[in-house]
Structures are given as structure tokens and as C-alpha cells.
Protein backbone atom coordinates (compact mmCIF):
# COMPACT_ATOMS: atom_id res chain seq x y z
CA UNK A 1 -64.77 -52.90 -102.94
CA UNK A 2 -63.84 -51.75 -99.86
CA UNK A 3 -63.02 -48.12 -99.14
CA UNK A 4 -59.19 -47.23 -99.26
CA UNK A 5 -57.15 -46.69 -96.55
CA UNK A 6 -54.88 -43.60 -96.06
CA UNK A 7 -51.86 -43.63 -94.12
CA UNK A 8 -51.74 -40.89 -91.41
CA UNK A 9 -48.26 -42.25 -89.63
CA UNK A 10 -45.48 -42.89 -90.62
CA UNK A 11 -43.02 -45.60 -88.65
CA UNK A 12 -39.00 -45.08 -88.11
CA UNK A 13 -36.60 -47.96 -88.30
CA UNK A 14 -34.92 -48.72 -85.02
CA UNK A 15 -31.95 -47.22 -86.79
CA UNK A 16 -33.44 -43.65 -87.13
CA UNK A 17 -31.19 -41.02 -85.92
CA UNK A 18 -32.13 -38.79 -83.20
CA UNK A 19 -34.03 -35.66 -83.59
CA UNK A 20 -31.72 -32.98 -84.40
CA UNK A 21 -32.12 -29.31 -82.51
CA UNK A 22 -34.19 -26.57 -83.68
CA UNK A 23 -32.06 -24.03 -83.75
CA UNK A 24 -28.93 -24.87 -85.83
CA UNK A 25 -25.62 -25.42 -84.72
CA UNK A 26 -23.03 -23.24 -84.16
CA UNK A 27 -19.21 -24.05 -84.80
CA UNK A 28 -18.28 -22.52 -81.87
CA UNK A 29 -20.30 -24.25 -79.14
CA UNK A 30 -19.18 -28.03 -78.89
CA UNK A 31 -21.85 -30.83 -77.89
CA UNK A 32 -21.63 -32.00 -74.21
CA UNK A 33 -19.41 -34.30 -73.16
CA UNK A 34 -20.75 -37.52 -72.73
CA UNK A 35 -20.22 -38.67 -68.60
CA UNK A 36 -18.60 -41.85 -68.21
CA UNK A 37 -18.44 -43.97 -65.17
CA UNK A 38 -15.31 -44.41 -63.60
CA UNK A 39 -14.74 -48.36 -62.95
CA UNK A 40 -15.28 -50.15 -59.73
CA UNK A 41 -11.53 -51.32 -60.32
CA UNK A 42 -9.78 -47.27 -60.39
CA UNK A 43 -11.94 -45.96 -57.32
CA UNK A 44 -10.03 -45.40 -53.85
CA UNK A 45 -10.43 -47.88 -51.15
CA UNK A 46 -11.35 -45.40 -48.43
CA UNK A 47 -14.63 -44.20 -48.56
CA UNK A 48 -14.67 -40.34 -50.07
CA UNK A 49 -16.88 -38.70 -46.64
CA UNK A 50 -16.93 -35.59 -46.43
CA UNK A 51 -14.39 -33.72 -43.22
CA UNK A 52 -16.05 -31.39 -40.73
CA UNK A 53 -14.13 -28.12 -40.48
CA UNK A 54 -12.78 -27.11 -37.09
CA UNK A 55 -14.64 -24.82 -35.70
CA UNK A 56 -12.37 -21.38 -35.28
CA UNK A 57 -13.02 -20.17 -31.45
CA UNK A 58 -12.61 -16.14 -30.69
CA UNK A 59 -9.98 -15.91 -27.95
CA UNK A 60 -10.06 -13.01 -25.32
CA UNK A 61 -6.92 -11.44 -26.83
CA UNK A 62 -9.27 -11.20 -30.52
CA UNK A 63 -7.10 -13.45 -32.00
CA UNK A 64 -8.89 -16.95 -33.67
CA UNK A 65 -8.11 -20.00 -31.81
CA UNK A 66 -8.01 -23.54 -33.29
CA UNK A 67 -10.60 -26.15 -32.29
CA UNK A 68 -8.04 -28.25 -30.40
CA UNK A 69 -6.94 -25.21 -27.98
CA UNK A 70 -10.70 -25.75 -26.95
CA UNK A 71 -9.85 -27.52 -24.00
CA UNK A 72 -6.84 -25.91 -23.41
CA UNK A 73 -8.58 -22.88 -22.69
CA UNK A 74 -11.24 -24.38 -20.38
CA UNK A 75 -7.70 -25.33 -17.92
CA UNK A 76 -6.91 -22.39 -16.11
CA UNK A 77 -3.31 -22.76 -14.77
CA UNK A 78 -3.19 -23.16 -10.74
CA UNK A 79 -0.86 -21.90 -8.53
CA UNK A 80 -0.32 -23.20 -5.13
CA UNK A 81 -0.56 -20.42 -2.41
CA UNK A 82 0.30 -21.19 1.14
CA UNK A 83 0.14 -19.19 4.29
CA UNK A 84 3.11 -17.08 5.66
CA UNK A 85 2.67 -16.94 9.11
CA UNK A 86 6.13 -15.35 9.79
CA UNK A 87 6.03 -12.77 6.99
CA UNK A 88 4.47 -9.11 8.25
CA UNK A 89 2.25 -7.59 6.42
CA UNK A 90 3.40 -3.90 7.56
CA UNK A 91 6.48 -2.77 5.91
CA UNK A 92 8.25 0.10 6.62
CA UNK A 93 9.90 1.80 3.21
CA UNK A 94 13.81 2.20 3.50
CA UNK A 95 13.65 5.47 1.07
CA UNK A 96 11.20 7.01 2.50
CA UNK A 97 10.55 5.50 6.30
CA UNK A 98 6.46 5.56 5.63
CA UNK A 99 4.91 2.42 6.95
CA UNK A 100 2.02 0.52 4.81
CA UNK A 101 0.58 -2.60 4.50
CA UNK A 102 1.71 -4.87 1.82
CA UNK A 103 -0.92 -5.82 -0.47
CA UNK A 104 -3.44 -2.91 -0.01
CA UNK A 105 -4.70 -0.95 -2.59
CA UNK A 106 -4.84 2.62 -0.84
CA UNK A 107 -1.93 2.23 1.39
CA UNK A 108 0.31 1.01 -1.69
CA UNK A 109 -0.79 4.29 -4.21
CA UNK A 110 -0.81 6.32 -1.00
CA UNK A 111 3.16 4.71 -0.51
CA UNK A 112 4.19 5.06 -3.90
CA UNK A 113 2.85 9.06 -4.61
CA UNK A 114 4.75 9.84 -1.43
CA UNK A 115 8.22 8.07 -1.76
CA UNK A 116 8.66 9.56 -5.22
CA UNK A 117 7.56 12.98 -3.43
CA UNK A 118 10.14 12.56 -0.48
CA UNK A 119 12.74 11.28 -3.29
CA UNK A 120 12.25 14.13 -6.08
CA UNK A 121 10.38 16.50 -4.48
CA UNK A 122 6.96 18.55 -5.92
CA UNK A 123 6.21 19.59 -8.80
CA UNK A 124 5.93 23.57 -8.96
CA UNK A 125 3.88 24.21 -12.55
CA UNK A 126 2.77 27.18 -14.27
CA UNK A 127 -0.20 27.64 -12.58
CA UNK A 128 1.70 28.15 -9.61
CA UNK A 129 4.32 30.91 -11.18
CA UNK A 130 1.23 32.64 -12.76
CA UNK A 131 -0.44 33.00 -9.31
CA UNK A 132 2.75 34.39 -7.50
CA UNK A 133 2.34 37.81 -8.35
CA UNK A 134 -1.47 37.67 -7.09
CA UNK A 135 -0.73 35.35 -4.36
CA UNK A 136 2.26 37.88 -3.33
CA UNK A 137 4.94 35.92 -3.67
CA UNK A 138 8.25 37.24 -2.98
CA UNK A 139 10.95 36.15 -4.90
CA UNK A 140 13.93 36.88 -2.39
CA UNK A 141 17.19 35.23 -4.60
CA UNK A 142 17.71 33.97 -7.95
CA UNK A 143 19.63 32.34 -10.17
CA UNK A 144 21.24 29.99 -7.37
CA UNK A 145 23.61 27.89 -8.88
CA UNK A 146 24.39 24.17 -7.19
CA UNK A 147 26.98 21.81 -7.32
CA UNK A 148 24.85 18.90 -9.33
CA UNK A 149 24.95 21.79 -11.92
CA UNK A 150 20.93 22.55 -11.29
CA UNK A 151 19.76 26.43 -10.83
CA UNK A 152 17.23 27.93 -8.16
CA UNK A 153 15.69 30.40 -6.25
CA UNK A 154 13.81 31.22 -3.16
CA UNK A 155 9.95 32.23 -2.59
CA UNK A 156 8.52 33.50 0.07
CA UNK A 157 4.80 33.44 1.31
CA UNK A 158 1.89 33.76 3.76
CA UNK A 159 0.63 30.10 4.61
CA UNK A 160 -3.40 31.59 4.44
CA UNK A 161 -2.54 31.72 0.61
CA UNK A 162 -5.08 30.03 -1.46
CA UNK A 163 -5.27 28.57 -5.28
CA UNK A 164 -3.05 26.29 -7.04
CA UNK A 165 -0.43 27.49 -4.11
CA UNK A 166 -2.21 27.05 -1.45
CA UNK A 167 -3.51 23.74 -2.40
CA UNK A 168 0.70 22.76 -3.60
CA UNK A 169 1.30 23.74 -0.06
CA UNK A 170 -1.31 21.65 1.83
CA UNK A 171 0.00 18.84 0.12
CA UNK A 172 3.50 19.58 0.97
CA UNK A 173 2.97 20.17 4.46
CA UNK A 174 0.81 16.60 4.83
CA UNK A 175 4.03 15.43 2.77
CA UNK A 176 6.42 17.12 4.80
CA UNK A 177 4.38 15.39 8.58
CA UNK A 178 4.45 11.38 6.69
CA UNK A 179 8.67 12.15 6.17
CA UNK A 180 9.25 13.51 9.86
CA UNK A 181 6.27 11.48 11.57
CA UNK A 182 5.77 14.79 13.27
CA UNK A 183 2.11 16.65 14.06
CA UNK A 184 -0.06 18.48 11.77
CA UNK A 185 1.19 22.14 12.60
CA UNK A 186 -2.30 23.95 13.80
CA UNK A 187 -3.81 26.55 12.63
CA UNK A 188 -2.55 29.27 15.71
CA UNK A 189 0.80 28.34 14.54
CA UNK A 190 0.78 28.54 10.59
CA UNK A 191 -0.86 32.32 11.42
CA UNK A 192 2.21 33.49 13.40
CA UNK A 193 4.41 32.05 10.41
CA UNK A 194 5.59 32.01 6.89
CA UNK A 195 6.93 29.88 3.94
CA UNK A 196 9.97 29.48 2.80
CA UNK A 197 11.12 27.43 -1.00
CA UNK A 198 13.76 26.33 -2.70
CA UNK A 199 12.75 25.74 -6.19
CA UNK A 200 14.80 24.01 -8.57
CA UNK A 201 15.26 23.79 -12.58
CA UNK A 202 17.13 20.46 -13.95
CA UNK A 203 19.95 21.67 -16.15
CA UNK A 204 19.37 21.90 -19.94
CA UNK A 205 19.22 24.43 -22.59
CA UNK A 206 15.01 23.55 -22.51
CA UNK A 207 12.82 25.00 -20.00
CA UNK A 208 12.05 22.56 -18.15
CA UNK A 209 9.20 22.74 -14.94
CA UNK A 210 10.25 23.56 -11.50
CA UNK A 211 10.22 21.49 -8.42
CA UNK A 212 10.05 22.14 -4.91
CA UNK A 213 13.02 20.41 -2.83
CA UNK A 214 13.69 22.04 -0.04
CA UNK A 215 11.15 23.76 2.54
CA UNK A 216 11.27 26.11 5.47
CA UNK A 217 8.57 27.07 7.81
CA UNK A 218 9.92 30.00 10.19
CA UNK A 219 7.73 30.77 12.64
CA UNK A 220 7.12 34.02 15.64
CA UNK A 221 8.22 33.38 18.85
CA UNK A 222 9.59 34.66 21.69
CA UNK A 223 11.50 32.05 24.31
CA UNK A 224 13.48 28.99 23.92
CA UNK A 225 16.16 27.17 25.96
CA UNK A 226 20.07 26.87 24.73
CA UNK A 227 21.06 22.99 23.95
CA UNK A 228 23.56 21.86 26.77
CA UNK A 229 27.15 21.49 25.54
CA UNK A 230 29.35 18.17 25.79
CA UNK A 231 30.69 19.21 28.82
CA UNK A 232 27.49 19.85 30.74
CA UNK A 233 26.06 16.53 29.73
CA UNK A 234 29.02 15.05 31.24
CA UNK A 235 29.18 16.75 34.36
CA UNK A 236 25.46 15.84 34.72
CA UNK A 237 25.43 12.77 33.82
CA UNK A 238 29.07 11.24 34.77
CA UNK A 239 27.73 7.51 34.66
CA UNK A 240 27.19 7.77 30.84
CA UNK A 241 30.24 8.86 29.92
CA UNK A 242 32.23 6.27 31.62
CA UNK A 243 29.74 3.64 30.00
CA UNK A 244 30.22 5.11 26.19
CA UNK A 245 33.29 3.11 25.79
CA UNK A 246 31.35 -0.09 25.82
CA UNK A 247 29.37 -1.98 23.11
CA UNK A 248 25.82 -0.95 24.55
CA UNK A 249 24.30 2.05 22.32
CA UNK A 250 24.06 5.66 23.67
CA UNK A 251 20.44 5.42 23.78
CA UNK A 252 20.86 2.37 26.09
CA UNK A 253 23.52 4.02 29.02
CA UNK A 254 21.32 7.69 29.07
CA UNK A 255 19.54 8.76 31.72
CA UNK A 256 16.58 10.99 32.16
CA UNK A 257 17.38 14.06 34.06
CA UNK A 258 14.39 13.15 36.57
CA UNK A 259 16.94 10.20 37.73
CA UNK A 260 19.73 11.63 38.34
CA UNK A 261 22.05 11.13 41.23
CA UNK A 262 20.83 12.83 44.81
CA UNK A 263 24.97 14.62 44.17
CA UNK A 264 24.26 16.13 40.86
CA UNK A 265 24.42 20.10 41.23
CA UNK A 266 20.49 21.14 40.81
CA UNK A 267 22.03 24.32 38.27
CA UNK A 268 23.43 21.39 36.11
CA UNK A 269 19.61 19.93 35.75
CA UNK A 270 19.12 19.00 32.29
CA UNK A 271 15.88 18.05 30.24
CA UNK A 272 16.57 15.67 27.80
CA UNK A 273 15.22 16.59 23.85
CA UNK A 274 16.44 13.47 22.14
CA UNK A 275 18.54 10.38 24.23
CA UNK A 276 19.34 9.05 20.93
CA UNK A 277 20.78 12.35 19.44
CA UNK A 278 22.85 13.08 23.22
CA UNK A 279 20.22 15.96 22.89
CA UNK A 280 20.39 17.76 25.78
CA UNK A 281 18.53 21.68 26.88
CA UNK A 282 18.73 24.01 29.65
CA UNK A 283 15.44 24.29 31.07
CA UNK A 284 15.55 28.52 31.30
CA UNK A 285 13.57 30.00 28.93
CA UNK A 286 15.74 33.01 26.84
CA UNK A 287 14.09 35.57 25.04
CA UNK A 288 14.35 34.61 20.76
CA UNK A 289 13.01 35.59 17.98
CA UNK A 290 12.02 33.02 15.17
CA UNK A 291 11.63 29.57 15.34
CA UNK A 292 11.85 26.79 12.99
CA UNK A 293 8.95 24.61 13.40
CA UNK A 294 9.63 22.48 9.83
CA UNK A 295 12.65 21.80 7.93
CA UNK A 296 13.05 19.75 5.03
CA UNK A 297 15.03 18.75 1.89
CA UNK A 298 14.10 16.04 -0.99
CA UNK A 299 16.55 12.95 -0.65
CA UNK A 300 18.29 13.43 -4.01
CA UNK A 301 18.78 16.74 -3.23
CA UNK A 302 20.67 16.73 0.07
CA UNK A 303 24.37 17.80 0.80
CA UNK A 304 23.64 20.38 -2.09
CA UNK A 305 23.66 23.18 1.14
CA UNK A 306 19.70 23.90 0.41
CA UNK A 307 18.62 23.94 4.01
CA UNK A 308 21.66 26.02 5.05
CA UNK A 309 20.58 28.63 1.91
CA UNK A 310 16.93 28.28 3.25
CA UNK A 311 17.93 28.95 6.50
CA UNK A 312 20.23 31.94 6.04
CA UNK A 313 17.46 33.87 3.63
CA UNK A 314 15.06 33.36 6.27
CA UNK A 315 17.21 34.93 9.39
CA UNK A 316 18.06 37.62 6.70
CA UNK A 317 14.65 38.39 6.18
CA UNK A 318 11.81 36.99 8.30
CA UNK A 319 11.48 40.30 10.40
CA UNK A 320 11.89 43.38 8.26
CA UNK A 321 14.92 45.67 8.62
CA UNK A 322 16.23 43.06 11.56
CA UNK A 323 18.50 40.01 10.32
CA UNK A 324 18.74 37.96 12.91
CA UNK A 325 21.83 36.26 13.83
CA UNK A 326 21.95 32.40 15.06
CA UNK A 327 24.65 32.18 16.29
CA UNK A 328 23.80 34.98 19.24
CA UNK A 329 20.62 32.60 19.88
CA UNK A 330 18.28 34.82 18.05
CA UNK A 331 17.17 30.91 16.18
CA UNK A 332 15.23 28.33 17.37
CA UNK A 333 14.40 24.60 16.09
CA UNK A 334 11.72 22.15 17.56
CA UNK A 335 12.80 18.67 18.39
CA UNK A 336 15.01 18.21 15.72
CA UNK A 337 15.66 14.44 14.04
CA UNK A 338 19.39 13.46 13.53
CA UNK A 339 19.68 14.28 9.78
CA UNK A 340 18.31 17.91 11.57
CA UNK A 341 20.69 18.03 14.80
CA UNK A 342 23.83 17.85 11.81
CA UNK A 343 22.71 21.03 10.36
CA UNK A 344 21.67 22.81 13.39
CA UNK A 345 24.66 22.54 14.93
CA UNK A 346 26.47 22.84 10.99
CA UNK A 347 24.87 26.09 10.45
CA UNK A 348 24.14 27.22 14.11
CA UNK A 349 27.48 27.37 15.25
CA UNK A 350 26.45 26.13 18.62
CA UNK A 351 24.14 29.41 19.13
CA UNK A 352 20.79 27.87 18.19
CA UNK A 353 18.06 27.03 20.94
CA UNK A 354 15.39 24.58 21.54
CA UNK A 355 11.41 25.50 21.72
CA UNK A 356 8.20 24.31 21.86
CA UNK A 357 6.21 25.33 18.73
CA UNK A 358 2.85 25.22 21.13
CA UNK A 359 4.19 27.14 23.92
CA UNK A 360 5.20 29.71 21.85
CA UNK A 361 1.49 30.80 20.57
């Protein structure tokens, strides 16, 4: 009989359920949805590829630039230059008669410090007031009042100052040779001289920082000749004054004195100063005491009567104990532009001379 056979296996129906989980379930966790496919018929017609992104571009600004300004950027924008053959490249300013060259550097910064210096004037800080009393300074008026409604006073010093003034005054006397187009005044005569300023305070209950707009530079001399009246020039030159009627200028029908007429009267021999001016000098040298080598007054501050306050503190006090009048001839100016003929012969009152500052060392 043959041996019996035990079962070790046991076999499932195709219709067994599946394996449940080991761990039981919860009520709160739900089974996985089951993933359906989506029909052929509901999908889109265009194929679902995936987009680059633009790339974002830094601009030189930091701001992000779009992908399509790309080759914007790479375009610079031309500009069609041509050559001006008839244009000059020196230009001569109309405020402040400097001439530069358009279109350099230097010479344009060098322009534009100096026409807003001839306009406005310098700037006089408080460095500068600290230093007056060590500098010795003299303060010889006060409390000027002008017509624009701005205050002032005058200062007086020695040109071999040094410090903040004496470097304020190097610039102001390179300042004051651009304006005039006049020579550096040498060292012989800056010894035998001395400073004169007009500072002035805008109006304004606020303290506000002085500038320096007007400037005198009286100097030591001892000759000069007396400027040749109307009548002279006539009688010296007749030919002129029967020509000034026409349209030619005055600069145009004057003579030199070397060319005069064979019939002029040798005592009537004039040297000329200034043909466009009518500028006219005896050549006999007459004993006088102070000369003005320099004279000059900021453009917005002109017809305020600066120079003729300038000028009257410095007769009054340039030799000690001795005011000096100008209208006796004890004044002098050098060659004198036209803006400076007007107030020679304003505040002069026909008594002040001609001189050479040179001559006179």
C-alpha cells in the first residue's frame, strides 16, 4: 500500500483576492487613486514640448534686459560727423574776453573757473578772515552799504603776505592779468606796492561768505606825464578832427605823433597811450606820488561806485599822514582800457597822469 501523501501547498482560485496589507487600515488615509489613461480622442493636436525660457541679459544700467533686446544692444546708434572747415576752433568768450579752444579739456575748465571768477568775483572764506589779524590786515571802512542792497568793506595789505591770503591773492592777480590781457606785475613792483579790497556780503538776515569784487593795486612812484586835453589833440593833430565827422572809426583817421605834419608846433608833440581811447600824454615827466598799476571790478558788480570807493580809500591812505589829492596830479594809472579811461577821467577830474609801472622802479 503505498505510503500517503501529505499536502504541503495549497492552490488559490484565479478568483482569490489580493493580499491585503500588514499593517491595518486606517479610516483616515484613502487608497491611491487608480491612474487612468486619457484617450487618444481628448489629447491636443499640438505636440505638448516643452518652451525654453528667455534668457534675462544684465544691462549696463543693472536693470534685466529681455532676450529679444539682445541684438538691440549689440547696434550702437551712429551719428554722422563731418568736417567744418569754416568753423574756428578758438573762441573768444563775450563775458569774459578769455580766448580758448573749443573742445579742449584744460582750456575749457581753465575757461569756465575764470568767467564765473571775472562774473562773481572770489570767494573770501574763513580761513582768510581768521588770518587777517596775523597776516596784518587792515580793515580801513566798514559797513559800506550799496545800491543792489549788498554791504562791504575795505582791506588793506602787503602783497609778500603768505597763507590762505597770499595764495587768494596769487590767484586773483593771475585772474586779474587773463581779464585785462595785461603782464604779470614783477616782483620789483609788487615790493614798492600794496593791496587794496572790496569785499562784499549778499544781503540776508544769514551770514553768508564774503567775496572779493573789486581790487586795487596802488603802487610807489615818483613821475608820470599829464593826459593831453581835447584841445591839444586837436591842435596837434588838425587832420583827425576834420575826418571824425565821417563813417571811418577814430582808430582808423589817428595818427602817431612820430608822423605828424613838418608845421605842427614841436611843444604840442604828443605820445599817443591808446588811438582807440583818443588817449593822448605829454611826454614831460611831473613829479607824483602813487600809481595805479591794476584796477578791477567783477562784471555784476560794476556801476555800484566800487572802484571810485577803492580808489578814494587808497589816496586817503596809501602814504601815512599825506592824502593825496588826484585831482592836483598827485595819481597815476598805467595804460588804462576804455571801461578804465571812464573812471579815470570820472573820478580824476581831469588831474590824473599817465606812467610806466617799469620806469617807475
Amino acid at each position: 500500500m503505498p505510503a500517503d501523501l501529505r499536502r504541503t501547498y495549497s492552490t488559490r482560485s484565479s478568483t482569490a483576492k489580493s493580499l491585503l496589507p500588514s499593517s491595518p487600515t486606517s479610516e483616515l488615509t484613502s487608497p491611491p487613486p487608480t491612474k487612468r489613461k486619457r484617450p487618444f480622442t481628448d489629447r491636443p493636436t499640438e505636440q505638448n514640448t516643452p518652451t525654453k525660457k528667455p534668457r534675462r541679459v544684465l544691462k549696463s544700467d543693472g536693470k534685466v534686459a529681455k532676450s529679444g533686446d539682445k541684438g538691440k544692444s549689440k547696434q550702437p546708434k551712429l551719428t554722422q560727423l563731418h568736417f567744418s572747415l569754416d568753423t574756428p576752433t578758438l573762441r573768444t568768450c563775450p563775458l569774459c574776453d578769455l580766448s580758448y579752444t573749443r573742445g579742449a579739456p584744460d582750456d575749457e575748465s581753465l575757461h569756465k573757473a575764470h568767467c564765473a571768477r571775472v562774473q562773481r568775483g572770489l570767494e573770501w572764506g574763513k580761513e582768510e578772515t581768521r588770518e587777517e589779524t596775523k597776516g596784518g590786515v587792515e580793515e580801513l571802512e566798514s559797513n559800506i552799504k550799496l545800491s543792489n542792497g549788498s554791504r562791504g568793506r575795505i582791506i588793506c595789505f602787503r602783497p609778500d603776505i603768505g597763507g590762505k591770503i597770499g595764495a587768494k591773492l596769487s590767484l586773483l592777480l593771475e585772474t586779474i592779468r587773463l581779464a585785462l590781457s595785461s603782464p604779470a606785475l614783477s616782483k620789483a613792483v609788487l615790493h614798492k606796492s600794496k593791496i587794496y579790497l572790496f569785499l562784499s556780503s549778499p544781503p540776508g538776515p544769514a551770514p553768508q561768505r564774503e567775496k572779493i569784487v573789486g581790487c586795487v593795486v596802488a603802487q610807489r612812484i615818483s613821475s608820470a606825464m599829464a593826459i593831453a586835453r581835447p584841445s591839444e589833440i586837436s591842435a596837434a593833430f588838425p587832420s583827425t578832427h576834420t575826418t571824425s565827422s565821417s563813417s571811418q572809426p577814430a582808430a582808423e583817421t589817428l595818427e602817431p605823433a612820430t608822423q605828424a605834419s613838418p608845421s605842427v608846433n614841436p611843444a604840442l608833440s604828443l605820445l599817443p597811450v591808446d588811438d582807440s581811447t583818443n588817449l593822448y600824454v605829454h611826454p614831460t615827466l611831473l613829479p607824483t606820488s602813487m600809481g595805479v598799476p591794476r584796477l578791477f571790478v567783477s562784471s555784476e558788480h560794476r556801476r555800484l561806485g566800487i572802484a571810485s570807493r577803492l580808489l578814494s580809500v587808497a589816496a586817503a591812505t596809501f602814504i601815512h599822514g599825506c592824502p593825496l589829492n588826484p585831482a592836483r596830479g598827485h595819481i597815476a594809472f598805467t595804460q588804462p582800457t576804455g571801461a578804465g579811461k571812464a573812471v579815470l577821467e570820472a573820478w580824476g577830474k581831469g588831474g590824473v597822469r599817465i606812467y610806466e609801472e617799469e620806469a617807475n622802479i
